[in-house]
Protein backbone atom coordinates (compact mmCIF):
# COMPACT_ATOMS: atom_id res chain seq x y z
CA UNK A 1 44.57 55.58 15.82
CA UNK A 2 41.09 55.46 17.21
CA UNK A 3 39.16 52.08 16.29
CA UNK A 4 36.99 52.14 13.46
CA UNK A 5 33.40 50.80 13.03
CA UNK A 6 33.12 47.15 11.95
CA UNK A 7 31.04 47.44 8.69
CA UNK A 8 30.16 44.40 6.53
CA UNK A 9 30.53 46.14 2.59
CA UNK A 10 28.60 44.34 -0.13
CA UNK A 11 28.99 45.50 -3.89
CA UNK A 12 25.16 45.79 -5.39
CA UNK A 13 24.85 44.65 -8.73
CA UNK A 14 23.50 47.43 -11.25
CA UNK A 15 20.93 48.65 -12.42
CA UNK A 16 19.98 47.19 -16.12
CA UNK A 17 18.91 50.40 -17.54
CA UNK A 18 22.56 52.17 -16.77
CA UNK A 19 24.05 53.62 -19.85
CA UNK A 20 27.43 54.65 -18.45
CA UNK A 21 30.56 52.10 -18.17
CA UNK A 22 31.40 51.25 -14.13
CA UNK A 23 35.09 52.35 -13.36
CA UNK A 24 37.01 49.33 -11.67
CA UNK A 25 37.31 49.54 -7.88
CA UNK A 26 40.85 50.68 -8.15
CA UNK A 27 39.76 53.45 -10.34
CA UNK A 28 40.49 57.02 -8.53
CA UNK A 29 39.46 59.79 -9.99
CA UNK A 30 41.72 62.49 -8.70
CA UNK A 31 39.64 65.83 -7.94
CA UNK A 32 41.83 68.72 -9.35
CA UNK A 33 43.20 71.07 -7.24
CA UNK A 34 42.45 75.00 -6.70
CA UNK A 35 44.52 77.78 -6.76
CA UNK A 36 45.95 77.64 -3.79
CA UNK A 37 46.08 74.70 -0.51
CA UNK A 38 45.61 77.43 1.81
CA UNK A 39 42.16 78.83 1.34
CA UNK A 40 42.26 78.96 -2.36
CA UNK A 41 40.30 75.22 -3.35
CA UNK A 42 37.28 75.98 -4.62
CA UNK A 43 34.84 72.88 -2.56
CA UNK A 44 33.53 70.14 -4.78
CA UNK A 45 30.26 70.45 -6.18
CA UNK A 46 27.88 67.16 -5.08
CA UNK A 47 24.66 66.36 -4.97
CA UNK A 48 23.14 64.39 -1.92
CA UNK A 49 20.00 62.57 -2.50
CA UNK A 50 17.79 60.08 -1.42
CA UNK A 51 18.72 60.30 2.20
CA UNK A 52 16.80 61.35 5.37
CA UNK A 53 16.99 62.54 8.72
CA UNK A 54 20.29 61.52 10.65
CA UNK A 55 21.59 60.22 7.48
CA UNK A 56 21.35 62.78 5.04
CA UNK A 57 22.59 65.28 7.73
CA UNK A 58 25.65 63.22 8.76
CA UNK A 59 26.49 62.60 5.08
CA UNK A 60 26.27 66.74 4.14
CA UNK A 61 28.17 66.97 7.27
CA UNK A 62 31.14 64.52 6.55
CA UNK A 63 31.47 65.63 2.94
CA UNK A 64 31.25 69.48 3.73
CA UNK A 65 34.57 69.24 6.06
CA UNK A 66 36.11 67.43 3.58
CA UNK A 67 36.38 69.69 0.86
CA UNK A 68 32.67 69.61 -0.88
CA UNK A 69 29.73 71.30 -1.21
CA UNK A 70 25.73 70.08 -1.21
CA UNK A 71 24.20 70.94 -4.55
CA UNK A 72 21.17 70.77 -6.71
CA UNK A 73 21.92 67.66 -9.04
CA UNK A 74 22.33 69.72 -12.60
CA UNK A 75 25.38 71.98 -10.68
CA UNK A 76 27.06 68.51 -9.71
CA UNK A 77 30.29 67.20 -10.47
CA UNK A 78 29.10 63.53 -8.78
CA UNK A 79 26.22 62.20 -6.83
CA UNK A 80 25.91 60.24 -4.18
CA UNK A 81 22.24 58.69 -3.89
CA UNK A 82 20.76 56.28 -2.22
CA UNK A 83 18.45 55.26 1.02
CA UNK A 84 18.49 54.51 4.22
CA UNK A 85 14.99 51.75 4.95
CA UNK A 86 16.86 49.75 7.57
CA UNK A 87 20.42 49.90 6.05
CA UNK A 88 22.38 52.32 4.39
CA UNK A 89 22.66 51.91 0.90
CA UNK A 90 24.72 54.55 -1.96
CA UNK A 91 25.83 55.14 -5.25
CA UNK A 92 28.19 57.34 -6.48
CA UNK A 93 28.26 58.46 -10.07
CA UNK A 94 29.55 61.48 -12.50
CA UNK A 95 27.58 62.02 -15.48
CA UNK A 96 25.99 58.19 -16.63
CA UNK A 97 29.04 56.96 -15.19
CA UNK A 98 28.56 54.90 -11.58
CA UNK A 99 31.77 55.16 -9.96
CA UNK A 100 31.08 52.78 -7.14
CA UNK A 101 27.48 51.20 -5.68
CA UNK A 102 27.23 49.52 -2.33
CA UNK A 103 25.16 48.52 0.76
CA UNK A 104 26.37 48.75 4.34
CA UNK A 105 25.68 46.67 7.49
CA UNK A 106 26.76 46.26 10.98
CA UNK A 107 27.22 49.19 13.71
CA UNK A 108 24.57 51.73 13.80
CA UNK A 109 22.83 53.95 10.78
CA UNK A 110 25.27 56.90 11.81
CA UNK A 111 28.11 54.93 11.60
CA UNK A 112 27.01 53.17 7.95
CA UNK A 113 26.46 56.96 6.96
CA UNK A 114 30.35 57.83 8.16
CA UNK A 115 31.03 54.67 6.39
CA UNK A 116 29.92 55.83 2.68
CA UNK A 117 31.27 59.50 3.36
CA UNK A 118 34.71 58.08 3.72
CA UNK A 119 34.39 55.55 0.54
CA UNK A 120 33.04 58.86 -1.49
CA UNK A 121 36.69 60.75 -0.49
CA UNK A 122 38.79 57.63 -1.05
CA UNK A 123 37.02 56.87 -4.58
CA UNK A 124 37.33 60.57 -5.32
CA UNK A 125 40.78 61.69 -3.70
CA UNK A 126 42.63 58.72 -3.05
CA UNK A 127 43.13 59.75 0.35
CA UNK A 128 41.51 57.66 3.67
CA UNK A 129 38.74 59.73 4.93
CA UNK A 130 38.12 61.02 8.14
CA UNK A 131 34.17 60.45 9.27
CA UNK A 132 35.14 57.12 11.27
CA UNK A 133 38.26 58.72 13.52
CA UNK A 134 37.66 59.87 16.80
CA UNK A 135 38.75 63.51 19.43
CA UNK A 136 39.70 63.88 22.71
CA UNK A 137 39.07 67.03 24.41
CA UNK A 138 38.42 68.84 27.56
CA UNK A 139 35.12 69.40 28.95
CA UNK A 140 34.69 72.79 31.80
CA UNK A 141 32.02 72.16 33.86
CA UNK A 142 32.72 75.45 36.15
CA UNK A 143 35.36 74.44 38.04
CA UNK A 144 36.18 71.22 37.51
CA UNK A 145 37.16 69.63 33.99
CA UNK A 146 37.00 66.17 32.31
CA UNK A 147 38.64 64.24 29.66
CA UNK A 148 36.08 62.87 26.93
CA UNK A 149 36.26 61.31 23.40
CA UNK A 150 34.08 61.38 21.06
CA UNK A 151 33.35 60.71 17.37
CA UNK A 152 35.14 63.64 15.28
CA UNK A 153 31.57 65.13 14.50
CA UNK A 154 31.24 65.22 18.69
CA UNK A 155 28.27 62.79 18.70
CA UNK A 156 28.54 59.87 20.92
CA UNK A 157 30.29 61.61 23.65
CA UNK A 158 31.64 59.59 26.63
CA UNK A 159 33.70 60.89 29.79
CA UNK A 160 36.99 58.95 30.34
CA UNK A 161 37.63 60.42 33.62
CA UNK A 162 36.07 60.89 36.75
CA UNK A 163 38.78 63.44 38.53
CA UNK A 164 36.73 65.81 39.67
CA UNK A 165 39.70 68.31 39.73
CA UNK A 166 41.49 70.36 36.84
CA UNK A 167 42.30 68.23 33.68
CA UNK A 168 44.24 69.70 31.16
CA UNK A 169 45.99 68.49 27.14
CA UNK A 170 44.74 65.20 26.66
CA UNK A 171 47.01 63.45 23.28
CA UNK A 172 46.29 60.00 21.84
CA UNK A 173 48.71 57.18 21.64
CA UNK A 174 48.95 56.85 18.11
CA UNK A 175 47.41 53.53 16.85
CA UNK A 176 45.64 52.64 20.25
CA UNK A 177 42.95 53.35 22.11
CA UNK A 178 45.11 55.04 25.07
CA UNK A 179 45.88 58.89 26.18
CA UNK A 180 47.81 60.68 28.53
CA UNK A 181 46.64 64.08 30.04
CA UNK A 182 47.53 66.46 33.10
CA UNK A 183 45.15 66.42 36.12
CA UNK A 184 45.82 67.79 39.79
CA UNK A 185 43.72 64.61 41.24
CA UNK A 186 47.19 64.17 43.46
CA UNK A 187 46.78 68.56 43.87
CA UNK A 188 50.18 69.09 41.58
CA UNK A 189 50.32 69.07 37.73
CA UNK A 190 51.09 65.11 36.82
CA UNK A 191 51.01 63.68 33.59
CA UNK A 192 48.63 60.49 33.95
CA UNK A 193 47.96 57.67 31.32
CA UNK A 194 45.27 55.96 30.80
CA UNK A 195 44.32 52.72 28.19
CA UNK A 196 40.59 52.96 27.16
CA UNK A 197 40.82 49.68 26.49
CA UNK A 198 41.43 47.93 29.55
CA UNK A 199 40.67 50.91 32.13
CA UNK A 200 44.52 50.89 33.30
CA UNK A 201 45.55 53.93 34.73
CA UNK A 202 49.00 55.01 36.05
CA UNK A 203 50.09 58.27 37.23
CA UNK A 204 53.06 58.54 34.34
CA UNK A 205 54.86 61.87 35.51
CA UNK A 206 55.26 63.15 38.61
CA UNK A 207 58.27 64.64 38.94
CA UNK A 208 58.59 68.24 41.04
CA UNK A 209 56.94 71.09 40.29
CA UNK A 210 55.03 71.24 36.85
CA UNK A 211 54.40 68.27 34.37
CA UNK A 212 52.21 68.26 31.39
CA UNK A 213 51.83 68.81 27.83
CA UNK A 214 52.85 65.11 27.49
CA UNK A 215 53.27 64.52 22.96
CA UNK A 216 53.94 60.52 21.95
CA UNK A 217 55.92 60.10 19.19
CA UNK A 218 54.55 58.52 15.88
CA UNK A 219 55.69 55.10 16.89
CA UNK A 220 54.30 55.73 20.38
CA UNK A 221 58.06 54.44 22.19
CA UNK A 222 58.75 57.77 23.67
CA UNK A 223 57.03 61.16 25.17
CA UNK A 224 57.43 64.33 25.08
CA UNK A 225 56.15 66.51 27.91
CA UNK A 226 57.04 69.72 29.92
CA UNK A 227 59.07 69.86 33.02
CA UNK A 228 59.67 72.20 35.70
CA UNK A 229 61.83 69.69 38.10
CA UNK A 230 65.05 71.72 37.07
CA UNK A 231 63.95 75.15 37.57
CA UNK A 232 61.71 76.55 34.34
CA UNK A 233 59.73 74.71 32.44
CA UNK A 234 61.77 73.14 29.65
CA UNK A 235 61.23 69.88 27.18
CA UNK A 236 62.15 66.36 28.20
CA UNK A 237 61.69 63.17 26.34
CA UNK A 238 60.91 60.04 27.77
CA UNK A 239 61.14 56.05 26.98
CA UNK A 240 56.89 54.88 26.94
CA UNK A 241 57.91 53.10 30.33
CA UNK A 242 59.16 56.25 31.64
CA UNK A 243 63.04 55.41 31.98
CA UNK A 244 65.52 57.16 29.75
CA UNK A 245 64.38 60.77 30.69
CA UNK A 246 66.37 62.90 28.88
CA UNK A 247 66.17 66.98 28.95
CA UNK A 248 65.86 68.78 25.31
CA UNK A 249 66.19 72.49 26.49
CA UNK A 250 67.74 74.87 29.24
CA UNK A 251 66.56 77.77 29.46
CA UNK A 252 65.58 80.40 31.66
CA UNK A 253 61.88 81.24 30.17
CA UNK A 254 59.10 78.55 29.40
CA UNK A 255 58.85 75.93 26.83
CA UNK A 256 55.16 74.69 26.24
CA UNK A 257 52.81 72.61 23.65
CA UNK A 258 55.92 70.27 22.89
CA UNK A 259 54.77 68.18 19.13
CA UNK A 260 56.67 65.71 16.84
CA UNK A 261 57.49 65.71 13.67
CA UNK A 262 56.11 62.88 11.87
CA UNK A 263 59.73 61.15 11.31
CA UNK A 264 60.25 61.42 14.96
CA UNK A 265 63.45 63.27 14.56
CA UNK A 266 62.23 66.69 15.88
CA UNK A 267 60.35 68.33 18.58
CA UNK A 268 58.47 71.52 17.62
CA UNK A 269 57.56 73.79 20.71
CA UNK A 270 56.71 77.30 21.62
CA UNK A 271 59.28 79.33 23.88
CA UNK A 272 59.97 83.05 24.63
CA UNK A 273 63.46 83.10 24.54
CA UNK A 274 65.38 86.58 24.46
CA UNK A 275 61.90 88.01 25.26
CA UNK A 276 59.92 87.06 21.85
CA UNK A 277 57.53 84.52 21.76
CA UNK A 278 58.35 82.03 18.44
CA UNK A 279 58.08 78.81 17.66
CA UNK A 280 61.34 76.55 17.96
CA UNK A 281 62.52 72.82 16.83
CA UNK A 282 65.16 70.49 18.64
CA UNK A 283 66.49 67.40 17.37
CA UNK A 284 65.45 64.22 19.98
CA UNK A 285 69.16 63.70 20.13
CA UNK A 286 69.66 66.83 21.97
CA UNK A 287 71.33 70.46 20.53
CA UNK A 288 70.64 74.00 20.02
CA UNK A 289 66.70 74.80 19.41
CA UNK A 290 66.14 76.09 15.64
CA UNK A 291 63.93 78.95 15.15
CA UNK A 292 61.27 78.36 13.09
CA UNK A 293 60.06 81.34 11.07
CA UNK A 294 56.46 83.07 11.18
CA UNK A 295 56.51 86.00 9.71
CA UNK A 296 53.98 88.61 9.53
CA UNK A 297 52.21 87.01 12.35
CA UNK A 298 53.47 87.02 16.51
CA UNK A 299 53.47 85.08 19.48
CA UNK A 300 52.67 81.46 17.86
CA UNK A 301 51.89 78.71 20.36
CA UNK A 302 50.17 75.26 20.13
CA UNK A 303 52.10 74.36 17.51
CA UNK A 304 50.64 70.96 15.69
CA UNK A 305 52.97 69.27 12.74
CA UNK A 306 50.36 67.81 10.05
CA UNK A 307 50.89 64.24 9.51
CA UNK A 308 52.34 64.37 6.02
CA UNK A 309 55.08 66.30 7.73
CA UNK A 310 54.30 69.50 5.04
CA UNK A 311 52.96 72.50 7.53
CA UNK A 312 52.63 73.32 11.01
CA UNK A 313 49.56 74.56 12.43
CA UNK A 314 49.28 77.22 14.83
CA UNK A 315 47.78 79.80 17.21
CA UNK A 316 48.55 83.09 17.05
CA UNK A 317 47.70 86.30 19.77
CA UNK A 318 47.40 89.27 17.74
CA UNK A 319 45.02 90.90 19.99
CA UNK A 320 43.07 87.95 19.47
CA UNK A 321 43.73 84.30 19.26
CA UNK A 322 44.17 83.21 15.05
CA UNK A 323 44.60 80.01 13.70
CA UNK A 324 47.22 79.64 11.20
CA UNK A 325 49.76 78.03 9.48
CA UNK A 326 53.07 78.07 8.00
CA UNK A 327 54.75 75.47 5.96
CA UNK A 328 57.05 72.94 7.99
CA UNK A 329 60.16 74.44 7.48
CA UNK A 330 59.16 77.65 8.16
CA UNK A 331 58.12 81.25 6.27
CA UNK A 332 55.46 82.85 5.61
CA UNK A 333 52.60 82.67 7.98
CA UNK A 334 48.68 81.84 6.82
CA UNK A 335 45.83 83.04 8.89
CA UNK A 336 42.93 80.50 8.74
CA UNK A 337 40.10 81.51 10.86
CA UNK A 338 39.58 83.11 14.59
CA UNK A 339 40.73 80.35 17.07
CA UNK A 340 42.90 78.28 19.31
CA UNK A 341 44.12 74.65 20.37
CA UNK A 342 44.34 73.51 16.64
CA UNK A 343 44.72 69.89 15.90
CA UNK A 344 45.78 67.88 12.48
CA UNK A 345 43.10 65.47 11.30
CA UNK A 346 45.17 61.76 9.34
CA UNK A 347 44.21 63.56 6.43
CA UNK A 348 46.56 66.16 7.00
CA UNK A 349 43.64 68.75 5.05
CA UNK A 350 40.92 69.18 8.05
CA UNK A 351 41.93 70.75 11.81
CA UNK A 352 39.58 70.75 15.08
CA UNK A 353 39.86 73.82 17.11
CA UNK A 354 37.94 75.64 19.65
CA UNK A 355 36.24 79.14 19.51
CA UNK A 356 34.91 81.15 22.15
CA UNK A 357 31.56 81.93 21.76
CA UNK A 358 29.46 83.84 24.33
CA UNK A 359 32.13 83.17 27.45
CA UNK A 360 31.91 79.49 26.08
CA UNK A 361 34.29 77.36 23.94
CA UNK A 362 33.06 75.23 21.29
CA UNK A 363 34.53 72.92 19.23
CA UNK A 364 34.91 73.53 14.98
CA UNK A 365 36.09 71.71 12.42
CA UNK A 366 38.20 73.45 9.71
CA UNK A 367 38.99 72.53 6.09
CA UNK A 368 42.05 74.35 5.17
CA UNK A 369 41.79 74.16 1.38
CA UNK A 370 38.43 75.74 1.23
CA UNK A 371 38.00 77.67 4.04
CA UNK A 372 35.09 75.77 5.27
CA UNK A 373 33.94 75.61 8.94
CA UNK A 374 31.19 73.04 10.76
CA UNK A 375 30.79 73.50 14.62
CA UNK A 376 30.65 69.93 16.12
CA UNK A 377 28.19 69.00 18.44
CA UNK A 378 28.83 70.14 22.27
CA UNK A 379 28.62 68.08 25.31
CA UNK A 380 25.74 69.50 27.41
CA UNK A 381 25.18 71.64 30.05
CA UNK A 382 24.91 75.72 29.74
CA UNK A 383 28.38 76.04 31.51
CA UNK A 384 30.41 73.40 29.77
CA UNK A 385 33.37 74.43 27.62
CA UNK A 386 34.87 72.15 25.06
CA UNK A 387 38.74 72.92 24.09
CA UNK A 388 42.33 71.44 23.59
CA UNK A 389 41.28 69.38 21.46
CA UNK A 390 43.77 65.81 19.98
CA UNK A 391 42.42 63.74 16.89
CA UNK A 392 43.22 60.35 17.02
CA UNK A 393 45.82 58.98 14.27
């Protein structure tokens, strides 16, 4: 999981002229639920206020993609005011009730602001928020590509290679600041990885023919990837050393976009087999691949398992490309919004994706429950594409 801002969190004492009774700081109020996880939550009604400039725009930002909605103050449910002189400082409150007050420190205003977005969901959902994780993604620059990372919102962008060739499916090491990704620096498909940290780099597969799509498991001790050394591409599994390879399927068409399931036990991967395009599961201790049902749409790819293990994102090619999802077992299919390369946020509620927009793709941010869509900010440069992109966990 990506590293989070250092921020020094000091509880201000009230106001004397507060009427309303402060809940404790284990307190949650639960927010109740719409009709319906899949498009049906109605967002949350809040009012912002107080705020300016970078602030008050990263703050409607945060809150919009997860799950609420910016308000005039008598259509509220809770409201979040405050300041940013120098530091920022918030309260939360519903009614004459203040549910939490605090000042922030440390880091940068943007990163205070992400700060008291992600204490508003926790106090409000019980759930960690997302404003302080990170994305990796692909940048097209014509006809070369790079890796970057940057803060889920895209600001604070930063390349983390310098290949100067084709780069392709960058995917976090869960817990660290380390990816692997495909590049043809070498002028074949290898898998390289590469530890932000320390600037290590080793070229991790390079087996053969084609290698990429490399997935680490939740516990980051193996990887999945696609394989081509044995005739079509096909899943293999991997120790985090690289020993141990071990080959999932056989068969004669092509396996791609290889995820795991959040218990490790299963590897979830698109494959035409018998001439339809579906989406399949194998068990990482080998076996027969398990269909796993989409109906009423076709030709899933990219699958993406969310981290509570409950649904499976998608893409879909129904003359277009659609995201959607369908619960983890399988069934009935959801379409979301117009888009590809979909990636699970922690939360398991918000997904990144990438549109194409006027020969271009840019980079969105979806909230599945209510349907609500921010475009994140693009790396420069008229001819730069964003896609594929991986959220840190």
């Amino acid at each position: 999981m990506n590293k989070k801002f250092i921020l020094s969190t000091a509880v201000a004492l009230l106001m004397g002229g507060l009427m309303g009774a402060t809940l404790r700081a284990d307190d949650v109020i639960k927010i109740p639920k719409g009709a319906d996880f899949l498009g049906g939550t109605p967002p949350t009604p809040i009012a912002i206020t107080g705020f300016s400039g970078e602030v008050a725009a990263a703050l409607k930002f945060d809150l919009t993609v997860m799950g609420f909605t910016n308000v005039p103050a008598d259509k509220a449910n809770f409201i979040l005011s405050g300041s940013n002189n120098g530091n920022v400082q918030g309260q939360l409150s519903s009614g004459k009730t203040v549910l939490f007050s605090k000042a922030y420190s440390g880091a940068n205003i943007r990163a205070q602001a992400h700060r008291l977005s992600d204490d508003v969901v926790m106090k409000l959902t019980g759930v960690n928020g997302i404003a302080e994780t990170r994305v990796a993604f692909k940048v097209d620059t014509g006809a070369h590509s790079e890796i970057y990372i940057a803060d889920f919102d895209g600001h604070n962008p930063q390349a983390v290679t310098s290949d100067n060739t084709i780069v392709a499916a960058p995917c976090w090491v869960p817990g660290r600041l380390a990816l692997y990704y495909t590049t043809y620096k070498l002028n074949t498909p290898n898998i390289f990885y590469q530890n932000l940290a320390t600037g290590e780099r080793r070229n991790f597969a390079h087996y053969a023919g084609l290698n990429t799509a490399a997935a680490v498991s939740p516990d980051g001790s193996k990887v999945a990837m696609v394989l081509s050394k044995d005739g079509s591409p096909d899943i293999y599994i991997t120790d985090a050393s690289g020993n141990n390879l071990k080959r999932l399927t056989k068969t004669r068409e092509d396996e791609s976009s290889p995820c795991w399931s959040p218990d490790g036990r299963w590897i979830c991967f698109a494959s035409k087999i018998n001439e339809r395009r579906a989406l399949y599961k194998v068990s990482v201790d080998g076996g027969e691949p398990q269909r796993i049902p989409t109906s009423g749409v076709s030709n899933p790819s990219e699958p993406d398992y969310s981290p509570d293990g409950k649904w499976i994102i998608f893409t879909a090619q129904m003359g277009g490309f659609e995201i959607c999802v369908v619960p983890a077992a399988g069934g009935a299919a959801t379409v979301l919004v117009a888009g590809e390369d979909p990636s699970w946020a922690p939360n398991s509620r918000t997904v990144i994706f990438a549109q194409r927009k006027g020969g271009n793709r840019v980079l969105s941010l979806l909230d599945v429950p209510t349907k609500q869509v921010k475009d994140v900010s693009r790396v420069s440069g008229s001819n730069s594409s964003n896609s594929q992109p991986s959220w840190a966990r």
